[in-house]
N, C-alpha and C. Protein backbone atom coordinates (compact mmCIF):
# COMPACT_ATOMS: atom_id res chain seq x y z
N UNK A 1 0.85 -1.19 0.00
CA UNK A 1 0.00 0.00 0.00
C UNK A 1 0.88 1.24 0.00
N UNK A 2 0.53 2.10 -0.96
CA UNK A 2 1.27 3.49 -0.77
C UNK A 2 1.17 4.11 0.48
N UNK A 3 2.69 4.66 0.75
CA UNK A 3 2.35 5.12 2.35
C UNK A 3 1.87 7.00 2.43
N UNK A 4 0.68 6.93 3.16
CA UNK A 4 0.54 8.44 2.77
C UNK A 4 0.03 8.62 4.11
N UNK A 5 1.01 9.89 4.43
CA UNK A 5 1.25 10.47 5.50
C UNK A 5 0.30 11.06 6.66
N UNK A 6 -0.76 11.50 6.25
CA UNK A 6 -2.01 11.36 6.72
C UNK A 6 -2.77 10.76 7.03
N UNK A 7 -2.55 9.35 7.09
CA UNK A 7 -3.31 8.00 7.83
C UNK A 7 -2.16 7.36 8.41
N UNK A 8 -0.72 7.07 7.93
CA UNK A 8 0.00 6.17 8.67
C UNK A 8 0.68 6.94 9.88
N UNK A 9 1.00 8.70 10.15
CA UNK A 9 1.77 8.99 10.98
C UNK A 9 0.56 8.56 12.39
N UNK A 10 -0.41 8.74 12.33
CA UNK A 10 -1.85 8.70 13.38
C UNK A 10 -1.44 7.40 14.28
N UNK A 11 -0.87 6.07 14.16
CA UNK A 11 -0.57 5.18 15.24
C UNK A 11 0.47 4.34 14.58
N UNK A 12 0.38 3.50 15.38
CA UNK A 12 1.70 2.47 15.22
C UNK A 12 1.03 1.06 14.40
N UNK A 13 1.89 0.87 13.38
CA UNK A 13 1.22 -0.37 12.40
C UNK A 13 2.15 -1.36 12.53
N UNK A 14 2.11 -2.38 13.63
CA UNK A 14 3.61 -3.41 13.49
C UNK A 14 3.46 -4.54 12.62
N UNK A 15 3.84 -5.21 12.05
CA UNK A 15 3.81 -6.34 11.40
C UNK A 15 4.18 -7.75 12.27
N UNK A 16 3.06 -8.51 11.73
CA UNK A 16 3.03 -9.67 13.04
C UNK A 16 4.10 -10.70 12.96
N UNK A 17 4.96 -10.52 13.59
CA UNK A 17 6.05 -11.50 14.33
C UNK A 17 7.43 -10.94 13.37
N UNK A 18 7.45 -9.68 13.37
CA UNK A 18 8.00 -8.82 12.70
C UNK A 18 9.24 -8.64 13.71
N UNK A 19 10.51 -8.81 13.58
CA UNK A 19 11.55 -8.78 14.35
C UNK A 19 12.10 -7.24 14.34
N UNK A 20 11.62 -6.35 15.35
CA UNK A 20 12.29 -4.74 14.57
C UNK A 20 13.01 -4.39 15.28
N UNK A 21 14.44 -5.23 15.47
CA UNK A 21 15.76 -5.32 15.85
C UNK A 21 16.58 -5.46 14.44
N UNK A 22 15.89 -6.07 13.25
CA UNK A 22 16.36 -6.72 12.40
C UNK A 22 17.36 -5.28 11.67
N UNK A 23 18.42 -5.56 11.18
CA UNK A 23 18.93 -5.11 9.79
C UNK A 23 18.21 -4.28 9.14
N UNK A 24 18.06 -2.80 9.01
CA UNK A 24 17.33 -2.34 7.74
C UNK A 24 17.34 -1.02 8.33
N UNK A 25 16.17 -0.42 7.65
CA UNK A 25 16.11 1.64 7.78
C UNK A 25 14.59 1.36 7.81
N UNK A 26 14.21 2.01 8.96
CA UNK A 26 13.10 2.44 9.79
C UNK A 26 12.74 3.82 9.73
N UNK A 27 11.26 4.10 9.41
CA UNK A 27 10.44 5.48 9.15
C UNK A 27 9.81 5.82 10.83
N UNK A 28 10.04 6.54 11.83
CA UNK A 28 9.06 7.08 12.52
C UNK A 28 8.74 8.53 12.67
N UNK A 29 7.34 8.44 13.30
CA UNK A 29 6.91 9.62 13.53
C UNK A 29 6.38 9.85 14.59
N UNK A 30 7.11 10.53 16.00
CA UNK A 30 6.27 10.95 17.30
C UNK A 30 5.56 12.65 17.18
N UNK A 31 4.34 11.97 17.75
CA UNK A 31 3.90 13.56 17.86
C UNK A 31 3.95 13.66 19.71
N UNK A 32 3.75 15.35 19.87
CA UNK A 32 3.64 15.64 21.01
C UNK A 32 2.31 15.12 21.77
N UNK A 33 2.13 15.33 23.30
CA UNK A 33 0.76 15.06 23.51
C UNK A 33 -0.07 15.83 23.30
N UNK A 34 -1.20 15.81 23.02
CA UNK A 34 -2.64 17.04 22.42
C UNK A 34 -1.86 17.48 21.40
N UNK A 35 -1.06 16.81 20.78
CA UNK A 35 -0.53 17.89 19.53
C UNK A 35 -0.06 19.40 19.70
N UNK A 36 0.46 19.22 21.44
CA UNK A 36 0.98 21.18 21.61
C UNK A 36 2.12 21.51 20.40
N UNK A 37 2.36 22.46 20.22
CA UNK A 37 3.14 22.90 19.25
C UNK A 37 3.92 23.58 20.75
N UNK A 38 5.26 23.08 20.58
CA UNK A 38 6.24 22.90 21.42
C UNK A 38 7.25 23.68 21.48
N UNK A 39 7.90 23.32 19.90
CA UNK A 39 9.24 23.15 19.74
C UNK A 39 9.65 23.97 18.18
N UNK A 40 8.73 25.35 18.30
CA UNK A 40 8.76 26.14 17.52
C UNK A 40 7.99 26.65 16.32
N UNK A 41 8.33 27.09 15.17
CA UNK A 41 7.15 27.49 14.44
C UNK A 41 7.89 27.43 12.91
N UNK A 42 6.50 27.53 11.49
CA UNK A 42 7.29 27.30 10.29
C UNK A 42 7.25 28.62 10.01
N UNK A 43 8.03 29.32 9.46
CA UNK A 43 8.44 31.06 8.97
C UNK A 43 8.89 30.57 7.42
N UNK A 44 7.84 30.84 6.51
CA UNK A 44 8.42 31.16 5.17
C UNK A 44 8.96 29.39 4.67
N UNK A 45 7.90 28.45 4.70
CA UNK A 45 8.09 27.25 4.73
C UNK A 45 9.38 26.33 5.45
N UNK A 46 10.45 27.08 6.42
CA UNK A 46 11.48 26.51 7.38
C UNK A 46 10.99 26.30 8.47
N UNK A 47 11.58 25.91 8.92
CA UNK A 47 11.38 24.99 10.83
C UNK A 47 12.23 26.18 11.28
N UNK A 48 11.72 26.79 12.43
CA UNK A 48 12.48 27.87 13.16
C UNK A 48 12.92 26.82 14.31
N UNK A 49 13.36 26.24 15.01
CA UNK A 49 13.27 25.71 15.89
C UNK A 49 13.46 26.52 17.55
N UNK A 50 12.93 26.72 18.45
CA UNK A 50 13.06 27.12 19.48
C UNK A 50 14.17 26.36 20.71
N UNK A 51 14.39 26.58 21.76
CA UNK A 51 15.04 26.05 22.54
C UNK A 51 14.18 24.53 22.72
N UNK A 52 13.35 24.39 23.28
CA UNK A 52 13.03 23.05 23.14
C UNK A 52 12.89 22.14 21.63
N UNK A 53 13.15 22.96 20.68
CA UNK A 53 13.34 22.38 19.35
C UNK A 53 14.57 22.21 19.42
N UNK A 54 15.61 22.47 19.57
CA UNK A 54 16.95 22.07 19.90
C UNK A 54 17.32 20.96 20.90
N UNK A 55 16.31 20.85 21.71
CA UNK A 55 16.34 19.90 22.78
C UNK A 55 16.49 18.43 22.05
N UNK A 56 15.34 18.56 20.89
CA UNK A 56 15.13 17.38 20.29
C UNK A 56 15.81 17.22 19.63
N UNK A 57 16.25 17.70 18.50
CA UNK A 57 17.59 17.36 17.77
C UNK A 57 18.77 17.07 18.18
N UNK A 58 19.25 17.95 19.12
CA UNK A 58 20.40 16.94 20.09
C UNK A 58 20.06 15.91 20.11
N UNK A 59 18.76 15.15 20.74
CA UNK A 59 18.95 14.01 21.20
C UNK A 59 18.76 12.75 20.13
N UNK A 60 18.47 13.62 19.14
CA UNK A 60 18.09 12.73 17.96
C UNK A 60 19.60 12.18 17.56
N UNK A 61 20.76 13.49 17.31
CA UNK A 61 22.41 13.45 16.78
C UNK A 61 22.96 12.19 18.04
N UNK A 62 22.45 12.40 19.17
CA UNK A 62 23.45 11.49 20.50
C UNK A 62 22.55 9.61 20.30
N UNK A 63 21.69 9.67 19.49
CA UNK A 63 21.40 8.19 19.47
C UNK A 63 22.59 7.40 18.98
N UNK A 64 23.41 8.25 17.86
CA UNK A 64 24.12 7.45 17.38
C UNK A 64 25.56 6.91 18.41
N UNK A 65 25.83 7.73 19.48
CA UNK A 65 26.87 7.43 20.92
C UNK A 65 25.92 6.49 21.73
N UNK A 66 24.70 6.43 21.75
CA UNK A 66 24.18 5.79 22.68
C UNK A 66 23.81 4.30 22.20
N UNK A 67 23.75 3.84 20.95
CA UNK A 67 23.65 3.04 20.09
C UNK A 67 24.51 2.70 18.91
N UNK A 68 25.82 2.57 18.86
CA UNK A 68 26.59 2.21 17.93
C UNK A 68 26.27 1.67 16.83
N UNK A 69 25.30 0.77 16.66
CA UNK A 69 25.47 0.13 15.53
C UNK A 69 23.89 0.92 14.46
N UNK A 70 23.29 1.97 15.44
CA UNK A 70 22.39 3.12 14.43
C UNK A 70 22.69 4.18 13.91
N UNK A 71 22.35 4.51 12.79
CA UNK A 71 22.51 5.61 12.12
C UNK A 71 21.48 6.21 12.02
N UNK A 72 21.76 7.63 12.48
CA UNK A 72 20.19 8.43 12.36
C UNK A 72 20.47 9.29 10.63
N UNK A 73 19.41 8.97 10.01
CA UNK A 73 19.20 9.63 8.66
C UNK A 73 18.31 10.74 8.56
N UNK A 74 17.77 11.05 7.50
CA UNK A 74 17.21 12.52 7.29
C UNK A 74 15.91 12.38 8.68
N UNK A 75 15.94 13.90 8.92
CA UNK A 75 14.70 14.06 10.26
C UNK A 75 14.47 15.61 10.15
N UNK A 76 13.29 15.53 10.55
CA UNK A 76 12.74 16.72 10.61
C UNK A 76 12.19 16.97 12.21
N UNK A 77 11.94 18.26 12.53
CA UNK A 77 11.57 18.73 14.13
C UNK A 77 10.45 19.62 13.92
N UNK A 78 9.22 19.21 14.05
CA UNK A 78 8.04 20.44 13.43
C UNK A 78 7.58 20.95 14.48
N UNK A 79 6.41 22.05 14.79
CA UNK A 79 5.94 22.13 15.84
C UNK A 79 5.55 21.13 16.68
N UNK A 80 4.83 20.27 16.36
CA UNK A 80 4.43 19.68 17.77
C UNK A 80 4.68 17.89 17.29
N UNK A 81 5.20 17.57 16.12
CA UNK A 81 5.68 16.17 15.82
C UNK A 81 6.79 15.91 15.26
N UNK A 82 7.73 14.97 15.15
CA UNK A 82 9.02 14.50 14.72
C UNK A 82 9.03 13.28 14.02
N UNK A 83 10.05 13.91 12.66
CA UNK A 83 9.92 13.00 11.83
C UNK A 83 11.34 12.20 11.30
N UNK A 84 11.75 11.43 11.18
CA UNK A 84 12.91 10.35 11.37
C UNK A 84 13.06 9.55 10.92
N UNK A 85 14.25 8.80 10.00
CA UNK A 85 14.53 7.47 9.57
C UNK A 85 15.80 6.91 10.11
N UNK A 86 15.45 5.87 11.25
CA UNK A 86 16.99 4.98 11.24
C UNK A 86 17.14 4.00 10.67
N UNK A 87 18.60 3.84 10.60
CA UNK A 87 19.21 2.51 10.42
C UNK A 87 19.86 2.22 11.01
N UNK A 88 19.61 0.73 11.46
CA UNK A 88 19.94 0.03 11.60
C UNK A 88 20.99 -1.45 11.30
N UNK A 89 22.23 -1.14 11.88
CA UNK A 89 23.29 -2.48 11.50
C UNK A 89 22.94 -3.94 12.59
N UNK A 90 24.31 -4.53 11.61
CA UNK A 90 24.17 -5.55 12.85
C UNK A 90 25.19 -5.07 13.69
N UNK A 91 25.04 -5.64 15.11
CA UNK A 91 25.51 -5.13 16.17
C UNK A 91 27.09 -6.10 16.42
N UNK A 92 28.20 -6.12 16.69
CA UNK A 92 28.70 -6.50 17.13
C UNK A 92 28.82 -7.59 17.88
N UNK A 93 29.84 -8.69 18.52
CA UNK A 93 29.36 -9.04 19.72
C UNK A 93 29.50 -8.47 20.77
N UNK A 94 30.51 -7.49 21.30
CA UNK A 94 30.55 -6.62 22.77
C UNK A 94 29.49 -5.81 22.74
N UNK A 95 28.72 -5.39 21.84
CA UNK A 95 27.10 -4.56 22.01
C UNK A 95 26.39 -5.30 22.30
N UNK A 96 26.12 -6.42 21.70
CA UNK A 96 25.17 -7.44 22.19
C UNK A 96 25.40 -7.85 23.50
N UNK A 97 26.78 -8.28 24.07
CA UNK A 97 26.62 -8.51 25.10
C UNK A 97 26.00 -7.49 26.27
N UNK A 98 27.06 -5.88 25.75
CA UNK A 98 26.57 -5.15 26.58
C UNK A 98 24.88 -4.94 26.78
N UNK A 99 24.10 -5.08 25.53
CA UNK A 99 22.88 -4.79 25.62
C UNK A 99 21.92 -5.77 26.52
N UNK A 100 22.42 -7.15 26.12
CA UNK A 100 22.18 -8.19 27.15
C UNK A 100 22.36 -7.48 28.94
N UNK A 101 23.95 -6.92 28.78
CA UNK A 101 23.80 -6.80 30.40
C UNK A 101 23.27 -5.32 30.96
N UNK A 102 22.48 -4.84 29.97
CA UNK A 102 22.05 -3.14 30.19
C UNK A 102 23.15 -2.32 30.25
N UNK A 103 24.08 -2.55 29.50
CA UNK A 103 25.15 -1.68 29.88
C UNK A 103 25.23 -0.91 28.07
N UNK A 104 26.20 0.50 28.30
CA UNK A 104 26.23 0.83 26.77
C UNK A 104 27.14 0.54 26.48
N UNK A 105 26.95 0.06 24.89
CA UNK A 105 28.59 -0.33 24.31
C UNK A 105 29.43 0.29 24.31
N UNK A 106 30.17 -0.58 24.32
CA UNK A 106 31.76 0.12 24.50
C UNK A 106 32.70 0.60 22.79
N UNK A 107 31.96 0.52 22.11
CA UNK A 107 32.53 0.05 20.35
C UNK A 107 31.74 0.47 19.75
N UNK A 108 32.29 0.90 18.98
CA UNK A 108 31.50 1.84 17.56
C UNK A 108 31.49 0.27 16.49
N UNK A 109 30.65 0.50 15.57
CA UNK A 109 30.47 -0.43 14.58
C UNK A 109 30.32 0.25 13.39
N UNK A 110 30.45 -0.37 12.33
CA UNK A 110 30.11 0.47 10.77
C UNK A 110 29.62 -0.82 10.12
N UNK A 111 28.70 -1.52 10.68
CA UNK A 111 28.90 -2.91 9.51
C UNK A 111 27.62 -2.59 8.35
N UNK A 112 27.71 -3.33 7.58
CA UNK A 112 26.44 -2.83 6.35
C UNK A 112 25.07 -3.18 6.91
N UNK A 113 24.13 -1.94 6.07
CA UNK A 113 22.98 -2.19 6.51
C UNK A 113 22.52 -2.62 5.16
N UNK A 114 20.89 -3.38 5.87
CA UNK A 114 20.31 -3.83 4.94
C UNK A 114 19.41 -3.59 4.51
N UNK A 115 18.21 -3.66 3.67
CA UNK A 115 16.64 -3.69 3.62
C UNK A 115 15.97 -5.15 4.54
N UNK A 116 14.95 -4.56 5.55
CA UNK A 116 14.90 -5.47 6.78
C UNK A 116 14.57 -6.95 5.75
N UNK A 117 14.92 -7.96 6.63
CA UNK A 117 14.29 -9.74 5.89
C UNK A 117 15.94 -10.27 5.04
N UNK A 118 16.08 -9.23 4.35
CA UNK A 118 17.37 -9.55 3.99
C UNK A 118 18.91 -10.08 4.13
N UNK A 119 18.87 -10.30 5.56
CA UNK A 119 19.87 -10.83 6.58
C UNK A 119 21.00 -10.01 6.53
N UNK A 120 22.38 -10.23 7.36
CA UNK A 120 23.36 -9.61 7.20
C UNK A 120 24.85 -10.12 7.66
N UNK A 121 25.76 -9.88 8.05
CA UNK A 121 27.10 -10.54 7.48
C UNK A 121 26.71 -11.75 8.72
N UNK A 122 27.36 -12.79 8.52
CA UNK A 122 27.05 -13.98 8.90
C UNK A 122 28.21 -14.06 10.36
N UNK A 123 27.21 -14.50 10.86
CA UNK A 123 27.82 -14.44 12.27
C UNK A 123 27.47 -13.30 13.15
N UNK A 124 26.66 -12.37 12.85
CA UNK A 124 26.21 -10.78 13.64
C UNK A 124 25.13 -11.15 14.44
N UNK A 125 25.02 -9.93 15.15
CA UNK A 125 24.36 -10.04 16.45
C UNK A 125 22.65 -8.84 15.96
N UNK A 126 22.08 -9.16 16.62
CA UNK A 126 20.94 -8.57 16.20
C UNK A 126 20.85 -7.10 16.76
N UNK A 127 20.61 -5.88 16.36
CA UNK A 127 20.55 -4.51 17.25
C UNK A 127 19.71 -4.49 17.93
N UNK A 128 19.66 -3.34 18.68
CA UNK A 128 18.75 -2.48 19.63
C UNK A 128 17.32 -2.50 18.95
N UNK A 129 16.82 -3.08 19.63
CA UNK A 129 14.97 -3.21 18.97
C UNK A 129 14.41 -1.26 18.71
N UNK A 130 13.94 -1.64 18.05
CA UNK A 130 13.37 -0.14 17.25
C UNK A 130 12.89 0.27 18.83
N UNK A 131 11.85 -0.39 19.51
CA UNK A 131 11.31 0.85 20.31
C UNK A 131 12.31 0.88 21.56
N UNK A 132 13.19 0.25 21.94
CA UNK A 132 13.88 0.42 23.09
C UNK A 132 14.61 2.17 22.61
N UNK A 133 15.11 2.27 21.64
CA UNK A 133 15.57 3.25 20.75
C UNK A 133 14.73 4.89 20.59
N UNK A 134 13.62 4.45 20.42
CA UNK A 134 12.30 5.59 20.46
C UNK A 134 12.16 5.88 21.95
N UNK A 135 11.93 4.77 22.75
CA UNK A 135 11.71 5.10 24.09
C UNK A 135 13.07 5.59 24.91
N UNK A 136 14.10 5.44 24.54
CA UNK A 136 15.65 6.51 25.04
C UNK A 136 15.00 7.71 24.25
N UNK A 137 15.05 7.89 23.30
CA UNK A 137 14.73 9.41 22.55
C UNK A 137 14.06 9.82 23.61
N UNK A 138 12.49 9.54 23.79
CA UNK A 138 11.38 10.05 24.19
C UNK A 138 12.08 10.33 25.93
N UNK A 139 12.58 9.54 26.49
CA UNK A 139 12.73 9.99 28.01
C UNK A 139 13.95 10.42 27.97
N UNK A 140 14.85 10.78 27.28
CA UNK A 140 16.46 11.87 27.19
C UNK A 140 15.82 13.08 26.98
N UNK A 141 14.92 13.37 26.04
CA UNK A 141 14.07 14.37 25.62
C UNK A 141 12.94 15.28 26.32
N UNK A 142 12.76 14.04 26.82
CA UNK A 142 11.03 14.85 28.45
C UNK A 142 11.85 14.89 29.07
N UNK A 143 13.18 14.62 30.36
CA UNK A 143 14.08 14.67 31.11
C UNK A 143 14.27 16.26 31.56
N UNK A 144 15.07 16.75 29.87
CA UNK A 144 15.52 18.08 29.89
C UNK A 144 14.78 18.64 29.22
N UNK A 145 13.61 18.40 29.07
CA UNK A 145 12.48 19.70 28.97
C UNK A 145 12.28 19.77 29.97
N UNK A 146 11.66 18.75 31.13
CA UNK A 146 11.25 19.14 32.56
C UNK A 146 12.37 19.85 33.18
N UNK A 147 13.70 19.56 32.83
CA UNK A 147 14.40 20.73 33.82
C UNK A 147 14.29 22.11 33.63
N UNK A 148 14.44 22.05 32.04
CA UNK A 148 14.29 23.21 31.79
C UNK A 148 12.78 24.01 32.00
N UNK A 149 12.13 23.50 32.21
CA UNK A 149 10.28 23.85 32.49
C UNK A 149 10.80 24.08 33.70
N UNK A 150 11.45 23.59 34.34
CA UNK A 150 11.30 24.03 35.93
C UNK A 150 12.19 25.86 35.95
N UNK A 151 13.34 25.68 35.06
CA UNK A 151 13.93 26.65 35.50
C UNK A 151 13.66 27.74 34.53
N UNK A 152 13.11 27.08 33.06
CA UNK A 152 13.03 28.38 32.16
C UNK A 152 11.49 28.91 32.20
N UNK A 153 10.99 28.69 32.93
CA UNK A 153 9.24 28.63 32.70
C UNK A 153 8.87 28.35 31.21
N UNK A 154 9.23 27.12 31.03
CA UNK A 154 8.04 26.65 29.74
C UNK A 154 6.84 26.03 29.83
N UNK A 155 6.18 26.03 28.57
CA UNK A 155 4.81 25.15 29.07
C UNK A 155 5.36 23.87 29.72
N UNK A 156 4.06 24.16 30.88
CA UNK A 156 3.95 22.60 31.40
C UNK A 156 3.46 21.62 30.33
N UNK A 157 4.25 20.68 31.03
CA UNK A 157 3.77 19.44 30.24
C UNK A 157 2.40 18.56 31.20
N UNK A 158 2.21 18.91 30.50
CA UNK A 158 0.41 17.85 31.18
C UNK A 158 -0.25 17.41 29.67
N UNK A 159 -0.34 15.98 30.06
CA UNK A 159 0.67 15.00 31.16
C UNK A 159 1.88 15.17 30.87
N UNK A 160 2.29 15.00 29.55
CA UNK A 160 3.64 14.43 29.33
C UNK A 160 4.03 15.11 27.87
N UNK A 161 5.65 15.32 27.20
CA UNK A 161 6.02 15.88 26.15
C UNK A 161 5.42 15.03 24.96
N UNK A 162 5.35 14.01 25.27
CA UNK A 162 5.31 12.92 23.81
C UNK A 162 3.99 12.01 23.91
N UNK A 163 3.10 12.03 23.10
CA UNK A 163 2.07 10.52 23.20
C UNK A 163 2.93 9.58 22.93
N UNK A 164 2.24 8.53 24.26
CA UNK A 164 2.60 7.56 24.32
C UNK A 164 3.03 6.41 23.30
N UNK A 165 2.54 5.99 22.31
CA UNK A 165 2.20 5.69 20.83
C UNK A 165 3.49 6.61 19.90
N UNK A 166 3.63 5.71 18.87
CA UNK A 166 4.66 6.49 17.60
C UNK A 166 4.39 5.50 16.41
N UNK A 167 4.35 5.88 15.31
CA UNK A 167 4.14 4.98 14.32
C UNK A 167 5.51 4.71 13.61
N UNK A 168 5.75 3.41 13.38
CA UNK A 168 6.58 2.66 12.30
C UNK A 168 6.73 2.40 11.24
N UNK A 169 7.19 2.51 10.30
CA UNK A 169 7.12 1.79 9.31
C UNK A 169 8.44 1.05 8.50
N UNK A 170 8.26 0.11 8.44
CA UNK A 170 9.53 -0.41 7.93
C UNK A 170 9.68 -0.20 6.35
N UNK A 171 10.72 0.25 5.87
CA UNK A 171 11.25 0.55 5.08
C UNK A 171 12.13 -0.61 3.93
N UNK A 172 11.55 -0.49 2.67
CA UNK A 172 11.86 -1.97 1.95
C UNK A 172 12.61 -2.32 1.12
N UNK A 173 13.03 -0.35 0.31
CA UNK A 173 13.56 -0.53 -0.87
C UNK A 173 14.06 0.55 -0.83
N UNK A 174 15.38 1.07 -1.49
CA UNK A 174 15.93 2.08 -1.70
C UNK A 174 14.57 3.44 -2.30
N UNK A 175 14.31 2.76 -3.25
CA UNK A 175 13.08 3.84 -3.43
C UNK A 175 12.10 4.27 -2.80
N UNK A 176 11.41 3.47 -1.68
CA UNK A 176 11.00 3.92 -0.98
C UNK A 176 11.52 4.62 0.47
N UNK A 177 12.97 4.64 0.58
CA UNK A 177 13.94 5.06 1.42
C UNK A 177 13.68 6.54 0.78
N UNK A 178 14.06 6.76 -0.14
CA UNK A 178 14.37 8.34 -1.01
C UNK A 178 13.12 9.06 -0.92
N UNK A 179 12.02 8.43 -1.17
CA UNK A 179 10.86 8.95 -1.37
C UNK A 179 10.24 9.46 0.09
N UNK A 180 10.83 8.94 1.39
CA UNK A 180 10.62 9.03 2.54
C UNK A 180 11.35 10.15 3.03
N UNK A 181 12.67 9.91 2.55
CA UNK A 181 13.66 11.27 2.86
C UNK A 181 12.76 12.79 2.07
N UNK A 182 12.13 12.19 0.61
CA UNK A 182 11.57 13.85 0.52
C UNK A 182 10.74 14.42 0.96
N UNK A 183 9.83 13.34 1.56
CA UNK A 183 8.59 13.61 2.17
C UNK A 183 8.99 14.35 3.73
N UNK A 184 10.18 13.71 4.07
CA UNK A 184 10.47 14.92 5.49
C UNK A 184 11.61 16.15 4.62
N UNK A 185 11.86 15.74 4.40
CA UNK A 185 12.57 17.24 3.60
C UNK A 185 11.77 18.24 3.14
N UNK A 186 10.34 17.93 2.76
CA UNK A 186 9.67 19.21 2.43
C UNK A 186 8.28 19.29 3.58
N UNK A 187 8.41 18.38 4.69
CA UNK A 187 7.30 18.45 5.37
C UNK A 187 7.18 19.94 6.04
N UNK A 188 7.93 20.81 6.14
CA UNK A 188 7.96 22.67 6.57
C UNK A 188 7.11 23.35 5.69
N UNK A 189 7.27 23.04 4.46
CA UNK A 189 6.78 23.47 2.92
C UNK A 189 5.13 23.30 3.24
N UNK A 190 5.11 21.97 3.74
CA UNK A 190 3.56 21.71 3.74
C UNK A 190 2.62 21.69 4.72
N UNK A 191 3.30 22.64 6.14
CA UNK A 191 3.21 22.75 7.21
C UNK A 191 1.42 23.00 7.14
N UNK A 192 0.95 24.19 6.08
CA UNK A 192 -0.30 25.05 6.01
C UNK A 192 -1.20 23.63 6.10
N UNK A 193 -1.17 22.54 5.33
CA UNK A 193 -2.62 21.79 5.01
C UNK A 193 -1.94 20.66 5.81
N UNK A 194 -1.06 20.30 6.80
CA UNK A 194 -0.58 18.99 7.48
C UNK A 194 -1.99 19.03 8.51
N UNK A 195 -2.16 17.77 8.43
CA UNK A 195 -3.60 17.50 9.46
C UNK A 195 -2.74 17.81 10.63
N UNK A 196 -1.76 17.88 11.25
CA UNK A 196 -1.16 17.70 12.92
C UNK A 196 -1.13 19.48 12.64
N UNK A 197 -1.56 20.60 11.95
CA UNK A 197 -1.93 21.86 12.39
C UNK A 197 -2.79 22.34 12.60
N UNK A 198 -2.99 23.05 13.92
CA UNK A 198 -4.06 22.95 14.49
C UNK A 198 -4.65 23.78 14.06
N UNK A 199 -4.43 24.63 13.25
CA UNK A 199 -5.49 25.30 12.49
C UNK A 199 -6.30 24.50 11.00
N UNK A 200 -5.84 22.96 11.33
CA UNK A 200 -6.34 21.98 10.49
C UNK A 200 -7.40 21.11 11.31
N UNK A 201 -7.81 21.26 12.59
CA UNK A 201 -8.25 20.13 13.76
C UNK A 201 -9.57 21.03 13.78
């Protein structure tokens, strides 16, 4: 099914017995909770980003120290949702172990990635499951907004910075890799008619 952005960013679609640790490049999209517009505003079809828009992009650049064997690819930071593709390698064995013992790796990796199903160099260890990955983002991210809410007076968060929920999509083919990268590359452009603006709700 063609993926169109207006029905799939709305929840999470997993595929059943779908391994999403596996090898490959992953599409998500978190929105804020109630859809607050957070983390800045679009001026002249760009992302202005504000201090808590910076919050998020840091933490988006530090996945790749906190997870060696991911690569974070094209992303976007809109007002009140975030848009993202990783990839995913295979992991090492000292990551795996470390991940086994909750600890962070100690080793950078570069090994090839794949399109997920496709396997990868023989003998590798499986990565960091997609949402263990989303859920570090999401609580590195609410962490130091709440400090900073405490000390910079920003909006409160009630309840919380992020809905709970993020949608997935696994990613299959180089072409649909590219076609994903343009769709966040011009998502600022199309800020006016995006259903997540609330002058669209």
């Amino acid at each position: 099914m063609e993926f169109n952005p207006k029905i799939h960013h709305r929840r999470s679609i997993r595929l059943a017995a779908y391994d999403y640790s596996s090898p490959g490049a992953y599409y998500i999209t978190i929105c804020t909770s109630c859809r607050k517009c957070l983390f800045g505003e679009i001026v002249s079809g760009r992302m202005r980003l504000n201090e808590a828009g910076l919050i998020v992009e840091t933490w988006w650049w530090r996945i790749e120290s906190k997870f060696p064997c991911v690569q974070t690819d094209t992303y976007v930071v809109m007002p009140n949702h975030f848009h993202g593709i990783l990839l995913i390698g295979e992991a090492s064995e000292s990551e795996a172990g470390a991940a086994v013992a909750g600890q962070d790796p100690e080793e950078d990796f570069s090994g090839p990635l794949n399109v997920p199903g496709s396997g990868g160099p023989e003998g590798g260890h499986a990565g960091p499951p997609l949402p263990t990955i989303v859920q570090w983002f999401k609580t590195m991210t609410t962490n130091e907004y709440m400090q900073d809410e405490r000390q910079e007076g920003w909006t409160p968060l009630k309840p919380r910075l992020w809905q709970r929920n993020y949608f997935e999509h696994v990613i299959r083919s180089e072409q649909a890799l590219n076609r994903l990268r343009r769709y966040i590359d011009d998502n600022p452009f199309k800020w006016e008619d995006d259903p997540e603006n609330p002058k669209n709700r």
